[in-house]
N, C-alpha and C. Protein backbone atom coordinates (compact mmCIF):
# COMPACT_ATOMS: atom_id res chain seq x y z
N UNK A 1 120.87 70.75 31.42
CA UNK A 1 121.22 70.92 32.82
C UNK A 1 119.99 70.63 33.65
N UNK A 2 120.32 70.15 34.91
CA UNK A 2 119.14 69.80 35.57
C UNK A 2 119.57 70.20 37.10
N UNK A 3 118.51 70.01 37.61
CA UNK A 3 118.75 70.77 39.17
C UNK A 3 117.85 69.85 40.53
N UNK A 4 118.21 69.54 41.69
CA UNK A 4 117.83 68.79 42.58
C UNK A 4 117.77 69.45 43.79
N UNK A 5 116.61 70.07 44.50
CA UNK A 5 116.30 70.34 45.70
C UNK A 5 116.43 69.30 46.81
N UNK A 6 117.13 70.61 47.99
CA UNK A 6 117.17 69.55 48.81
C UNK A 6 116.59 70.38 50.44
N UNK A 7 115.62 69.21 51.50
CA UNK A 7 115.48 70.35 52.72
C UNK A 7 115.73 70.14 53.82
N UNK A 8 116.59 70.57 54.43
CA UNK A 8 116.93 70.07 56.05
C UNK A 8 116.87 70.67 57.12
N UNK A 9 116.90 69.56 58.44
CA UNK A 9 116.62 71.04 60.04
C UNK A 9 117.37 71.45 60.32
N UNK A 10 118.94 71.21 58.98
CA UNK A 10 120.16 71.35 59.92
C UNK A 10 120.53 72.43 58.41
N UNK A 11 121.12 73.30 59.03
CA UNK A 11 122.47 74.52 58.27
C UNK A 11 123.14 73.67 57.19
N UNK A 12 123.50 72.95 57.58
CA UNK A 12 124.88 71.87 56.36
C UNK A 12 123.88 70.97 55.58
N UNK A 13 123.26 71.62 54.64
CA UNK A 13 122.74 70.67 53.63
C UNK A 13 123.38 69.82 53.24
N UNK A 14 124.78 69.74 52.67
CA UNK A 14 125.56 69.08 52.22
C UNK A 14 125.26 67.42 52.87
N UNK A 15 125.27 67.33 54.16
CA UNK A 15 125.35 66.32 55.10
C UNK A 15 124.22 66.26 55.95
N UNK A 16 123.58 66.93 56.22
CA UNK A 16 122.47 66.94 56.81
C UNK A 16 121.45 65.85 55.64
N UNK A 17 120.63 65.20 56.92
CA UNK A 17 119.76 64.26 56.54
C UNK A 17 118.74 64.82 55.72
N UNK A 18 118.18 64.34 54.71
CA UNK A 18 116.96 65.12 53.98
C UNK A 18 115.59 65.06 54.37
N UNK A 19 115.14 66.12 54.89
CA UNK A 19 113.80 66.26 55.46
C UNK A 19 113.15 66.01 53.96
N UNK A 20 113.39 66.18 52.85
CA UNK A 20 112.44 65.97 52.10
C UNK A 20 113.86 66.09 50.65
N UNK A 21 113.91 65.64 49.54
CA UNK A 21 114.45 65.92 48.20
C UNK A 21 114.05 65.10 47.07
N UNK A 22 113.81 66.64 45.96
CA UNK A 22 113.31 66.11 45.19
C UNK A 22 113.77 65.32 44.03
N UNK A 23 112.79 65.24 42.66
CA UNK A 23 113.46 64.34 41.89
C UNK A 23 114.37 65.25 41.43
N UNK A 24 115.21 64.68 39.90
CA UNK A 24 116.02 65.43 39.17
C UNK A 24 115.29 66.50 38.30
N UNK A 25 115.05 67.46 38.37
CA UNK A 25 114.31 68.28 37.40
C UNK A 25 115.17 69.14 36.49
N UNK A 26 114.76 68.54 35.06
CA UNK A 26 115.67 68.85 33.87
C UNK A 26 114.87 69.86 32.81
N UNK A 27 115.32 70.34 32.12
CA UNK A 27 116.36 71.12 31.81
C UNK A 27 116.16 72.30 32.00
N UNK A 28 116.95 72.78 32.55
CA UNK A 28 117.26 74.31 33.06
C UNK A 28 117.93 74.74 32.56
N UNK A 29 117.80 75.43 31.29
CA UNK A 29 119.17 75.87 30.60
C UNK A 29 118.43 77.50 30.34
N UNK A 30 119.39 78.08 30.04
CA UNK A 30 119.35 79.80 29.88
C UNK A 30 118.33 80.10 31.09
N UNK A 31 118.68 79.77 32.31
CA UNK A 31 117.99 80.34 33.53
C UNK A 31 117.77 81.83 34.10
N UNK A 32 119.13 82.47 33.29
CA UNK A 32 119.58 83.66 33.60
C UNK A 32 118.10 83.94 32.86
N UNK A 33 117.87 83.83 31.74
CA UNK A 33 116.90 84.11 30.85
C UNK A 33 115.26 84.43 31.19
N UNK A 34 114.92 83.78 32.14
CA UNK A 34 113.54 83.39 33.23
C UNK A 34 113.40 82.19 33.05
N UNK A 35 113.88 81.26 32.87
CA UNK A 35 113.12 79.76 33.10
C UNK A 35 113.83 79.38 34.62
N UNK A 36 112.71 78.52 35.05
CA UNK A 36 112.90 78.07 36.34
C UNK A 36 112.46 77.05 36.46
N UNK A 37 113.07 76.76 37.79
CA UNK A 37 112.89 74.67 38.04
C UNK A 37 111.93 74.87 39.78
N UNK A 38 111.09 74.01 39.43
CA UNK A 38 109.54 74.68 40.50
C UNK A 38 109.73 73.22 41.04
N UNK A 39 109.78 73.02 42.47
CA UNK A 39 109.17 71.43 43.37
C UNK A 39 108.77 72.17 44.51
N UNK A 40 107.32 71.37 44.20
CA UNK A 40 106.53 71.23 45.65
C UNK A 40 106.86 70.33 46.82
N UNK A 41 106.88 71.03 47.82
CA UNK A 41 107.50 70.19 49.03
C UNK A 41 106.58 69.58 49.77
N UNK A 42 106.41 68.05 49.81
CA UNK A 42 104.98 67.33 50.79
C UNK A 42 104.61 68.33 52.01
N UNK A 43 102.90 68.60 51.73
CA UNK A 43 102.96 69.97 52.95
C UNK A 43 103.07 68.71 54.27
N UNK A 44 103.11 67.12 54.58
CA UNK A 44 103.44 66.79 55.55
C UNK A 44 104.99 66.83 56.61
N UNK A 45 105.40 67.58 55.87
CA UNK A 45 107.07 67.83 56.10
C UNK A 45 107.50 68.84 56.70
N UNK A 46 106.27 70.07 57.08
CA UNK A 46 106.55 71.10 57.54
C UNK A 46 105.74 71.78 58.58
N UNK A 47 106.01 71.97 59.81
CA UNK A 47 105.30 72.16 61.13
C UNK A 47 105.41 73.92 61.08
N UNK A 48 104.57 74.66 61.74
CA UNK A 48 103.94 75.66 61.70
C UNK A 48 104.87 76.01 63.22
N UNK A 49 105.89 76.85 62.62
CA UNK A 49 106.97 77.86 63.30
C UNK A 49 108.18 77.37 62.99
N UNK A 50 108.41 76.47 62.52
CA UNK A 50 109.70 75.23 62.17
C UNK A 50 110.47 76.17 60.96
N UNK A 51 112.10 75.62 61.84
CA UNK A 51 112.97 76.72 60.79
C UNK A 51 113.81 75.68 60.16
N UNK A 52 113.56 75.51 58.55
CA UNK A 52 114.29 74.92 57.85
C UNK A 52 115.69 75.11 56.53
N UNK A 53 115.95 74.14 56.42
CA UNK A 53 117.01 74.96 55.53
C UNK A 53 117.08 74.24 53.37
N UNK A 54 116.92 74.61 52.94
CA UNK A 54 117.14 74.23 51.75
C UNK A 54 118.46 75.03 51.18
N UNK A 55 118.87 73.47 49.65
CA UNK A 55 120.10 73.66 49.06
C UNK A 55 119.48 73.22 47.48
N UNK A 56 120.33 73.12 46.82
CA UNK A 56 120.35 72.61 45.73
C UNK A 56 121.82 72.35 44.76
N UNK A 57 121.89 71.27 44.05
CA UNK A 57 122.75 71.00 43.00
C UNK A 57 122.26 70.97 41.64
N UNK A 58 123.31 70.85 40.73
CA UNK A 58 123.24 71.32 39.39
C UNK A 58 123.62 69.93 38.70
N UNK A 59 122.99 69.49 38.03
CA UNK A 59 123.93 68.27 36.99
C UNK A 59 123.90 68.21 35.60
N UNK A 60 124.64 68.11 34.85
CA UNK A 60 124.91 67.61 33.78
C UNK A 60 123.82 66.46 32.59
N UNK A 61 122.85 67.09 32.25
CA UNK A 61 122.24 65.62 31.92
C UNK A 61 122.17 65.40 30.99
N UNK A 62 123.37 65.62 29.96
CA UNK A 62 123.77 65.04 28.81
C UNK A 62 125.28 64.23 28.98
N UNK A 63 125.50 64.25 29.88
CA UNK A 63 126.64 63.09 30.60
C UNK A 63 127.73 63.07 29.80
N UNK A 64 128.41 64.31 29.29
CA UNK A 64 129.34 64.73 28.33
C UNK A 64 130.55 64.47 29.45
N UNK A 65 130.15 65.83 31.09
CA UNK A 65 131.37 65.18 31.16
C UNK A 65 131.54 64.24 32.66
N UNK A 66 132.88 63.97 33.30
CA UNK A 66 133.20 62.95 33.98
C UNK A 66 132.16 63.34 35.45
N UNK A 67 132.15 64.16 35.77
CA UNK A 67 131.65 64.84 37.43
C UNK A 67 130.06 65.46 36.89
N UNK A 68 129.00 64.52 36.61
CA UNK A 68 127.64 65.06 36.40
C UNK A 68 127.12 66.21 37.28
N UNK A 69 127.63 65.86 38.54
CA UNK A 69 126.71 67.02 39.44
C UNK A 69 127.57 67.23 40.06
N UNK A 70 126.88 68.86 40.80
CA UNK A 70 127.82 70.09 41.35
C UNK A 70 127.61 69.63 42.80
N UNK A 71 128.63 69.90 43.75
CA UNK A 71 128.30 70.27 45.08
C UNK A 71 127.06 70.86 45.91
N UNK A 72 126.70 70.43 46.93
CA UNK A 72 124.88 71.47 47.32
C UNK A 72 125.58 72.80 47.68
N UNK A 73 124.63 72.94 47.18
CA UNK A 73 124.96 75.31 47.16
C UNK A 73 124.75 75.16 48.54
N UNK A 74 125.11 76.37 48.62
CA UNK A 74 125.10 77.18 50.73
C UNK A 74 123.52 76.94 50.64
N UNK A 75 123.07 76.79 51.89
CA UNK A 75 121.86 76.63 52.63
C UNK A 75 121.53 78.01 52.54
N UNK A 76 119.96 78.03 52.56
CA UNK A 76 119.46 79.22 53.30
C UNK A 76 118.44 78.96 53.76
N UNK A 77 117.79 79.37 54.84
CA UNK A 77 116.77 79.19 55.52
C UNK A 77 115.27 79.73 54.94
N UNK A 78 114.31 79.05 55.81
CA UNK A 78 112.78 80.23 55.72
C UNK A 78 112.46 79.11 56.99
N UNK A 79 111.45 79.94 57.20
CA UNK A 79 110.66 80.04 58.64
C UNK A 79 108.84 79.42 58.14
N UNK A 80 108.27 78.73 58.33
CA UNK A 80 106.82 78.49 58.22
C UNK A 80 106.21 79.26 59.28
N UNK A 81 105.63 79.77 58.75
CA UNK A 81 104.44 80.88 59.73
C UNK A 81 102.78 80.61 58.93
N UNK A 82 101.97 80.07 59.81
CA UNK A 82 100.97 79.48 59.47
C UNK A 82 100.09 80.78 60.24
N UNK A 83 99.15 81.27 59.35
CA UNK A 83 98.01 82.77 59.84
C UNK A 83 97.18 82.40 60.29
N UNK A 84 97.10 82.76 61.55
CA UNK A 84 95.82 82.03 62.57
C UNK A 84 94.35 83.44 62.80
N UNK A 85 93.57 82.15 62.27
CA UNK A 85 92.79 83.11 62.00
C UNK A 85 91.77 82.67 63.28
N UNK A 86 90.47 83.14 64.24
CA UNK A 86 89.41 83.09 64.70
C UNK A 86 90.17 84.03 66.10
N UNK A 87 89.79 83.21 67.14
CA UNK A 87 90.05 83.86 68.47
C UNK A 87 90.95 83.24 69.53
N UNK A 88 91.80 83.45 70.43
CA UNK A 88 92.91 83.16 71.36
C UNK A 88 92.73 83.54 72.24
N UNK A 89 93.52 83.35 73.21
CA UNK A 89 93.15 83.82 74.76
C UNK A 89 94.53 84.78 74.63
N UNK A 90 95.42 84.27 73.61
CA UNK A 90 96.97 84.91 74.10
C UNK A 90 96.82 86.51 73.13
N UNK A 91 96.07 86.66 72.14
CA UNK A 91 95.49 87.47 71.00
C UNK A 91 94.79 88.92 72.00
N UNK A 92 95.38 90.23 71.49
CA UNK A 92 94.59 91.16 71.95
C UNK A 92 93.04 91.01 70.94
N UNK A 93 92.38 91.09 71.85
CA UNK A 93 90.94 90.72 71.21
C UNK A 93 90.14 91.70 72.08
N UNK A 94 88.84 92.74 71.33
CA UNK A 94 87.58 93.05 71.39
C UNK A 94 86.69 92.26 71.28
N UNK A 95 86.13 92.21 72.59
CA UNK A 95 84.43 91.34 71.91
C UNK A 95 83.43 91.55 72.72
N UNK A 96 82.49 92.28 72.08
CA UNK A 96 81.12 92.20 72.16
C UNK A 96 79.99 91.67 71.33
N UNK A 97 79.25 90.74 72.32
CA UNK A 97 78.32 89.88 71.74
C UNK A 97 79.06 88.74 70.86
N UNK A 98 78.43 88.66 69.40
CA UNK A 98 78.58 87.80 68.53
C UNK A 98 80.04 87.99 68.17
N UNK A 99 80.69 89.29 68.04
CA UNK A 99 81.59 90.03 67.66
C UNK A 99 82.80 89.89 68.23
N UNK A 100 84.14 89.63 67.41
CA UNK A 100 85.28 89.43 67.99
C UNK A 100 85.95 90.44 66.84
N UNK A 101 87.39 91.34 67.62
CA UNK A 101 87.90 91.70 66.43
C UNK A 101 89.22 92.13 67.16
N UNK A 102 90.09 91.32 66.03
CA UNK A 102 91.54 90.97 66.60
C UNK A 102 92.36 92.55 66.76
N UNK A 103 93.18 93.13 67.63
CA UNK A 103 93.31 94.38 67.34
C UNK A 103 94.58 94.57 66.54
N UNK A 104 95.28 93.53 66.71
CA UNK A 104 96.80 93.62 65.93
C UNK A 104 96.82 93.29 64.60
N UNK A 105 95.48 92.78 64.32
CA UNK A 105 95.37 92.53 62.81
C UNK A 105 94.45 92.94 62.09
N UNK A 106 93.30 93.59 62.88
CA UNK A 106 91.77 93.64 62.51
C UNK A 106 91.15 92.50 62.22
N UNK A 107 91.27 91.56 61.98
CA UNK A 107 90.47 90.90 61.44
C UNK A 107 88.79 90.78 62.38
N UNK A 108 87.98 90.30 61.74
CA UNK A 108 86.84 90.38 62.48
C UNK A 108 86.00 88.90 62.56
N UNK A 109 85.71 88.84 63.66
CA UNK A 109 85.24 87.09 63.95
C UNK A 109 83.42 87.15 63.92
N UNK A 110 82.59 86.67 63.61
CA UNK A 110 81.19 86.45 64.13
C UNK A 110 81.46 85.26 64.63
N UNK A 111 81.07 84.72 65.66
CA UNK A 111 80.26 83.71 66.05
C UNK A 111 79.34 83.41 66.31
């Protein structure tokens, strides 16, 4: 059995254009078991707050029978949130001197 990622800006993977999909990645068999099917997604494909949607199908890759691959599963989303780290104007920020220190996160800046 093999399995094919797929990622779009739109809800309906099915039909929605592919922001990115990968190759066929085989064999996935006794999944229930812990094995898993891993693709990295080009990090040029994904903008920092951008809400996308991924799917995936299932196929057959011993071609036993007539219909190799399954329908794309329901979509589900994730969100890219990129951690901004130094100093902002929009950021509650302390600073004295060299010293910056974010208050909603702590983090602490020298400059």
């Amino acid at each position: 059995m093999g399995v094919e990622f797929k990622v779009t800006t739109t809800a309906d993977c099915a039909n929605g254009a592919a922001l990115a999909l990968s190759p066929r990645i085989g064999t996935v068999f006794l999944a229930g078991v812990g094995n898993t099917a891993t693709w990295r997604l080009p990090e040029d494909k994904l903008a920092d707050g951008g809400v996308y949607y991924w799917c995936a199908l299932a196929s057959d890759l011993s071609i036993t029978f007539g219909y190799p691959n399954s329908d794309w599963g329901a979509a589900r989303s994730f969100t890219v949130r990129v951690p901004g780290f130094g100093v902002r104007s929009s950021w509650p920020v302390w600073q004295r001197g060299p010293l910056a220190v974010n208050e909603a996160t702590g983090n602490l800046v020298v400059s």
